[in-house]
N, C-alpha and C. Protein backbone atom coordinates (compact mmCIF):
# COMPACT_ATOMS: atom_id res chain seq x y z
N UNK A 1 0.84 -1.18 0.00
CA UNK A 1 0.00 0.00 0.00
C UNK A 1 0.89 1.24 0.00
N UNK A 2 0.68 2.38 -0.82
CA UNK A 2 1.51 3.42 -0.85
C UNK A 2 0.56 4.60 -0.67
N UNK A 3 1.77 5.60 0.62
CA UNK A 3 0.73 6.49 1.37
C UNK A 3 1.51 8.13 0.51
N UNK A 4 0.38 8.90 0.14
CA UNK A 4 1.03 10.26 0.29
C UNK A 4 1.19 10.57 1.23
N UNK A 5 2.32 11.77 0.72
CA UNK A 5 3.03 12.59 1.80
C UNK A 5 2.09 12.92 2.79
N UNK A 6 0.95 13.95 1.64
CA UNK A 6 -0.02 14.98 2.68
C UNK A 6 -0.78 13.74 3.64
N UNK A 7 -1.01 12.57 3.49
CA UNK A 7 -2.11 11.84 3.94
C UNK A 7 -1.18 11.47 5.23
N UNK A 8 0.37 10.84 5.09
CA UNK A 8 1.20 11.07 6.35
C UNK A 8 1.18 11.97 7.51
N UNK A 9 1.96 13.06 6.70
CA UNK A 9 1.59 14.50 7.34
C UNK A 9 0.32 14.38 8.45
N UNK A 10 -0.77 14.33 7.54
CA UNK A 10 -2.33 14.64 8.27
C UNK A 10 -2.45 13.50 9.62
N UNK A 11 -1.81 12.46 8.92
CA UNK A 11 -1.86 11.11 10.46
C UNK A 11 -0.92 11.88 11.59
N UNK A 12 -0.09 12.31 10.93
CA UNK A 12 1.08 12.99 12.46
C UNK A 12 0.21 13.67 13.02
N UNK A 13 0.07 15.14 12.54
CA UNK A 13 -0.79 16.31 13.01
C UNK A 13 -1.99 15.66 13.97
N UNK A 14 -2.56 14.38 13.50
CA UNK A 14 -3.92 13.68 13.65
C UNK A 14 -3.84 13.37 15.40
N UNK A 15 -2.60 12.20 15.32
CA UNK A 15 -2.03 11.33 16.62
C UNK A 15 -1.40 12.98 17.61
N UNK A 16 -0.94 14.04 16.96
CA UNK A 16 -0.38 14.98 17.92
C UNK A 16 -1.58 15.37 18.37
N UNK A 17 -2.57 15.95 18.30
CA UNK A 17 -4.09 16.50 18.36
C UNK A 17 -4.80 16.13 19.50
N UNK A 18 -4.62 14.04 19.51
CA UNK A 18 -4.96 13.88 20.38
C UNK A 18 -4.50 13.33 21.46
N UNK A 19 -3.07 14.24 21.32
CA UNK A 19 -2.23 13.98 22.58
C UNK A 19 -2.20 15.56 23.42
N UNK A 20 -2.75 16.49 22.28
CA UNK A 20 -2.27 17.59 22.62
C UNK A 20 -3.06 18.34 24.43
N UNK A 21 -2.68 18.67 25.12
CA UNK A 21 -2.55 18.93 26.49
C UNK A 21 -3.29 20.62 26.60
N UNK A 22 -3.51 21.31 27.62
CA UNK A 22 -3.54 22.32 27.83
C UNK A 22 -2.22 22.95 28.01
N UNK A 23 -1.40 21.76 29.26
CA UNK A 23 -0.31 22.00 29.80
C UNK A 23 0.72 22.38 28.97
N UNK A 24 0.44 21.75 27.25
CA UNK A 24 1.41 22.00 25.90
C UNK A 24 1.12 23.34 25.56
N UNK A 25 -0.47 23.71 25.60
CA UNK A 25 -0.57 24.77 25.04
C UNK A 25 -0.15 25.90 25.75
N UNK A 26 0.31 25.97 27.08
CA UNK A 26 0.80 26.85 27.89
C UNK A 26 2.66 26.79 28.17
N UNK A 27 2.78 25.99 27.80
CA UNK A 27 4.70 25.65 27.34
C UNK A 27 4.81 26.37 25.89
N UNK A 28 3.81 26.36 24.89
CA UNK A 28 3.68 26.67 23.45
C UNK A 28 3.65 28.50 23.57
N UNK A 29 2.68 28.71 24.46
CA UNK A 29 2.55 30.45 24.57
C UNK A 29 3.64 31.16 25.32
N UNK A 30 4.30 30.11 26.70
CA UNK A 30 5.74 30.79 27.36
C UNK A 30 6.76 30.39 26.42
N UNK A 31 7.00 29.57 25.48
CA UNK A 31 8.29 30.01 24.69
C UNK A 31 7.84 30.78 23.21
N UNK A 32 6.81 31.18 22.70
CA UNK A 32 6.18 32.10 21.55
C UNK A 32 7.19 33.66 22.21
N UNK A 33 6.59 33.68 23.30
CA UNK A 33 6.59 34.83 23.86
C UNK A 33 8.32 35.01 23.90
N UNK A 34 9.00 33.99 24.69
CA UNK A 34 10.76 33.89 24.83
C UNK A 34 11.31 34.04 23.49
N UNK A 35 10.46 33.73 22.46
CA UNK A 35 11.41 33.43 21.40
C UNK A 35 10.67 33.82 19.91
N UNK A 36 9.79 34.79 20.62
CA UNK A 36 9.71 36.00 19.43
C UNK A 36 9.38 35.63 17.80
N UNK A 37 8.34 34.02 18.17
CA UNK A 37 7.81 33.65 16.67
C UNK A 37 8.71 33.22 16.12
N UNK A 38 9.60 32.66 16.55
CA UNK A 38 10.90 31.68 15.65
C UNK A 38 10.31 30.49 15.66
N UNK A 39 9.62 30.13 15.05
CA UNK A 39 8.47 28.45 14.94
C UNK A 39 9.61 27.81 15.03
N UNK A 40 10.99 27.35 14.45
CA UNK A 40 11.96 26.35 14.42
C UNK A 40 12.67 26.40 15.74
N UNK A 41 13.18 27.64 16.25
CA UNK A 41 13.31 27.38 17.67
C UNK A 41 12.63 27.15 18.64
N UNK A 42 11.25 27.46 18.61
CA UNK A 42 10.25 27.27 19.66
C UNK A 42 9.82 25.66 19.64
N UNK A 43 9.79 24.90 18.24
CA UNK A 43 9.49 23.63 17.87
C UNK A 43 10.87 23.02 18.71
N UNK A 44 12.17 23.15 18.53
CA UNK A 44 12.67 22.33 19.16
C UNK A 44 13.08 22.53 20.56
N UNK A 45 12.77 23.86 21.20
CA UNK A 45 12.65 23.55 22.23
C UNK A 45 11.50 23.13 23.17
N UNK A 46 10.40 23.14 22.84
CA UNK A 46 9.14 22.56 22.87
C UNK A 46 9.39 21.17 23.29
N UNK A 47 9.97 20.39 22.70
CA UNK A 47 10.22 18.81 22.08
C UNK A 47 11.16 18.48 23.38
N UNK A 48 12.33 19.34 23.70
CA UNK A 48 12.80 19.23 25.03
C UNK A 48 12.26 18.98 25.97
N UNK A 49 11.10 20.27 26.52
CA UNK A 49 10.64 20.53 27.94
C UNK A 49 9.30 19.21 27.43
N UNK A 50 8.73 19.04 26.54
CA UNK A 50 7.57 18.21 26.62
C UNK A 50 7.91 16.90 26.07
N UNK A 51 8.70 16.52 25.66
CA UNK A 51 9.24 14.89 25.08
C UNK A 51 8.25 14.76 23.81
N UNK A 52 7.48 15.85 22.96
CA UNK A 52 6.74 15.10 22.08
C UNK A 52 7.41 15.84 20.66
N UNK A 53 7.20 15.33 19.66
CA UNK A 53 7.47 16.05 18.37
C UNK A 53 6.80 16.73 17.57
N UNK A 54 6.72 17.95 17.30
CA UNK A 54 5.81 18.35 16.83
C UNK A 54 7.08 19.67 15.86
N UNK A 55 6.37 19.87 14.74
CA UNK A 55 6.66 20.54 13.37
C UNK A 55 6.43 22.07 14.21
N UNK A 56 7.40 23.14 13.51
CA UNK A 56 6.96 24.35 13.66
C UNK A 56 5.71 24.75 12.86
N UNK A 57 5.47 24.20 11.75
CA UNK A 57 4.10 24.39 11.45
C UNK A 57 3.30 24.21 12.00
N UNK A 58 2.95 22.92 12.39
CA UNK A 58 2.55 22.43 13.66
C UNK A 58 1.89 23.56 14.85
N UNK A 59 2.56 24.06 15.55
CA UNK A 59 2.65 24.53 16.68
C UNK A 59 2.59 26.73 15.56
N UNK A 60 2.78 26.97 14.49
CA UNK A 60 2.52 27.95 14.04
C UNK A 60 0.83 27.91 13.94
N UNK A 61 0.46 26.82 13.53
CA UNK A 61 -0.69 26.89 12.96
C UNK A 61 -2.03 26.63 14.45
N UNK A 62 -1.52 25.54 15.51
CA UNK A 62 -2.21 25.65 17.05
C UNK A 62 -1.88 27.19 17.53
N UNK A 63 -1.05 28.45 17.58
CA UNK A 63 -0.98 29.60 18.08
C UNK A 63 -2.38 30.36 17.37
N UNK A 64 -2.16 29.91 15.61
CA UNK A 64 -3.23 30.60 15.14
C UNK A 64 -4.95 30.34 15.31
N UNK A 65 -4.85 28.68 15.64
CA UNK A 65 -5.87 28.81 16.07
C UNK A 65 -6.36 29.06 17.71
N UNK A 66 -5.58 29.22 18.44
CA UNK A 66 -5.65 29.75 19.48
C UNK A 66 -6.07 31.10 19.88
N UNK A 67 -5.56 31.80 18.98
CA UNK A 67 -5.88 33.58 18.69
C UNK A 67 -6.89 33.18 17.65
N UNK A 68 -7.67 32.64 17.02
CA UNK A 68 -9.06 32.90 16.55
C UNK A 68 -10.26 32.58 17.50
N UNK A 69 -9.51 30.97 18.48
CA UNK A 69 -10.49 31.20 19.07
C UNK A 69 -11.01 32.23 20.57
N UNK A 70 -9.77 33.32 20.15
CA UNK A 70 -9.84 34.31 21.40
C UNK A 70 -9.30 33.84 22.24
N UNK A 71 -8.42 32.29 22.47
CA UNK A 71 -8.09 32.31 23.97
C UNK A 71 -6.67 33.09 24.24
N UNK A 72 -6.22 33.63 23.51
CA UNK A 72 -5.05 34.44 23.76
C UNK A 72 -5.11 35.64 23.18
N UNK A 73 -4.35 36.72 24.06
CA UNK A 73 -4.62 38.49 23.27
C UNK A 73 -3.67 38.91 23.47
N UNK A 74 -2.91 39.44 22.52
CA UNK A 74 -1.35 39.95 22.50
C UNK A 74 -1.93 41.20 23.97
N UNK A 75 -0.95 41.03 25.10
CA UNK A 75 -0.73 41.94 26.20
C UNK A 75 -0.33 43.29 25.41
N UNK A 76 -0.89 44.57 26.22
CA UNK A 76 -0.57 45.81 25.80
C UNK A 76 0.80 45.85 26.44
N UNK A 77 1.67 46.66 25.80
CA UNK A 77 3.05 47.21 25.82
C UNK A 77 3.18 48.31 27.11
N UNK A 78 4.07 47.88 27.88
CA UNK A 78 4.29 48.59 29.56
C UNK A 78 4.74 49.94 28.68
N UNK A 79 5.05 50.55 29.52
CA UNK A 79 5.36 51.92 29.59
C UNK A 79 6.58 52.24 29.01
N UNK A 80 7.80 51.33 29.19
CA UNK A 80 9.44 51.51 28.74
C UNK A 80 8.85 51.14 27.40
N UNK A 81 8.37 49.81 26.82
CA UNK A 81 8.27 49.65 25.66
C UNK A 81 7.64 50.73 24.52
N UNK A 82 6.40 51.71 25.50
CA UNK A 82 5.85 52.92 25.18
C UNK A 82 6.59 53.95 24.40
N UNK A 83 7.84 54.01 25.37
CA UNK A 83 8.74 54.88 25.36
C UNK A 83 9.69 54.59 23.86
N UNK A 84 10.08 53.41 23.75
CA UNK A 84 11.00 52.89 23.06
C UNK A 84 10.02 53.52 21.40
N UNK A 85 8.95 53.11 22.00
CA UNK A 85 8.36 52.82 20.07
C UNK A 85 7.82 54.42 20.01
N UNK A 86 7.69 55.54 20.72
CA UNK A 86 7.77 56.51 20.50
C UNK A 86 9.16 57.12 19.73
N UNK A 87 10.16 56.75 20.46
CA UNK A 87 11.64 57.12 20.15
C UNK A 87 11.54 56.47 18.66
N UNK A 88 11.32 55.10 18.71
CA UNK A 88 11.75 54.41 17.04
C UNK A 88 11.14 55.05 16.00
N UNK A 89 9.36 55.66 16.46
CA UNK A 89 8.41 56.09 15.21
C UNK A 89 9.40 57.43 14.93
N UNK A 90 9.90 58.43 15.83
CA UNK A 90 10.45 59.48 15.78
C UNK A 90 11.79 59.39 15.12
N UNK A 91 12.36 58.55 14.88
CA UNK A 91 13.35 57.87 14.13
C UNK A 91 13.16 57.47 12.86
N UNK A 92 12.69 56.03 12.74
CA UNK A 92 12.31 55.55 11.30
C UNK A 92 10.98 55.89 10.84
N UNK A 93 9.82 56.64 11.09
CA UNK A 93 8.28 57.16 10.71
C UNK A 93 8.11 55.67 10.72
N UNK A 94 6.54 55.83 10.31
CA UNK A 94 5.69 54.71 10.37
C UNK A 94 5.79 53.59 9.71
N UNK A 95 6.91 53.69 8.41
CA UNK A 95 7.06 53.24 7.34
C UNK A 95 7.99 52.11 8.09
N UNK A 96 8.89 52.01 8.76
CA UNK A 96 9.61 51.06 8.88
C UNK A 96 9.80 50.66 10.03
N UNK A 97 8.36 49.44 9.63
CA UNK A 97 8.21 48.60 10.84
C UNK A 97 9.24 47.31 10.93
N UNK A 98 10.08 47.27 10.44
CA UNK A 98 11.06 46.20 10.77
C UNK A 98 11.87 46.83 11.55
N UNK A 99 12.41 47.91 11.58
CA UNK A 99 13.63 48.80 12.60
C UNK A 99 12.51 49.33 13.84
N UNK A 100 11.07 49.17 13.60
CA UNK A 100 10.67 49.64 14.95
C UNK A 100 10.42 48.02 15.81
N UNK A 101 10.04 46.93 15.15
CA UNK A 101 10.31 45.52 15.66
C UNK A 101 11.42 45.46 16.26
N UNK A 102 13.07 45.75 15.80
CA UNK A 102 13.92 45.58 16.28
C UNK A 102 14.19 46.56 17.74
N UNK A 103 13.50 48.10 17.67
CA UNK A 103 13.75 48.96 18.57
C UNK A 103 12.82 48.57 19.48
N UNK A 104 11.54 47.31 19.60
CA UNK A 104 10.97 47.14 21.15
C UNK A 104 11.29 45.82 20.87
N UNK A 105 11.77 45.31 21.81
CA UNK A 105 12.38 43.58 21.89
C UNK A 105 11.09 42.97 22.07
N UNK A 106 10.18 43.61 22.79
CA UNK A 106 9.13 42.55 23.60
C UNK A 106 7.67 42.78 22.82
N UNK A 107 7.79 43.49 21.61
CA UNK A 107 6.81 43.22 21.01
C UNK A 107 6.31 42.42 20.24
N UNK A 108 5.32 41.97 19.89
CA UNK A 108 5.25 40.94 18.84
C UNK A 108 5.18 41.82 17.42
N UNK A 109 5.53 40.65 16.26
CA UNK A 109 5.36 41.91 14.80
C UNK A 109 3.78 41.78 14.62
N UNK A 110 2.76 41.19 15.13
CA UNK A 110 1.46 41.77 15.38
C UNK A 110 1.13 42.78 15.88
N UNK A 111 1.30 43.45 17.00
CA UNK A 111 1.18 44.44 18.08
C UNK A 111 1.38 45.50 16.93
């Protein structure tokens, strides 16, 4: 019997789904947050602290549905970070949101 890729794929994703934890989904949102949407670093360190394997797609695509279904809301930006993205807009204008990403560390490039 010969399996496609995608039909593979879909069995992984399938067997992860219904292993998947709350306790994962809250290891998944404290390293998002540490590691600033790097799906490949967050995937393998994920795989560390939880022993399971899972794809940065994987775990890109559970964040997204997590924020549709509202259970997570990017936190508003403290006051230093306030400060910072005032200084950056006053710097690079509105236009260049990659140098104002880089000028607040703790924002997400959503925010």
């Amino acid at each position: 019997m010969h399996y496609s890729k995608n039909s593979i794929i879909k069995a992984c994703h399938n067997e992860i789904q219904t292993n998947w934890s709350v306790e994962d989904d809250a290891k998944m949102l404290e390293l998002v947050q540490a590691n600033r949407f790097n799906w490949k670093k967050i995937s393998k360190k994920f795989q560390n602290f939880q022993q399971k394997k899972v794809t940065p797609l994987f775990l890109k695509n559970r964040y997204r549905q997590l924020k549709h279904e509202n259970k997570i809301t990017q936190s508003p930006l403290g006051e230093k970070e306030d400060i910072l993205l005032v200084n950056a807009i006053e710097n690079y204008g509105m236009d260049g949101w990659s140098k104002l990403y880089e000028a607040v560390p703790y924002a997400s490039q959503i925010q």
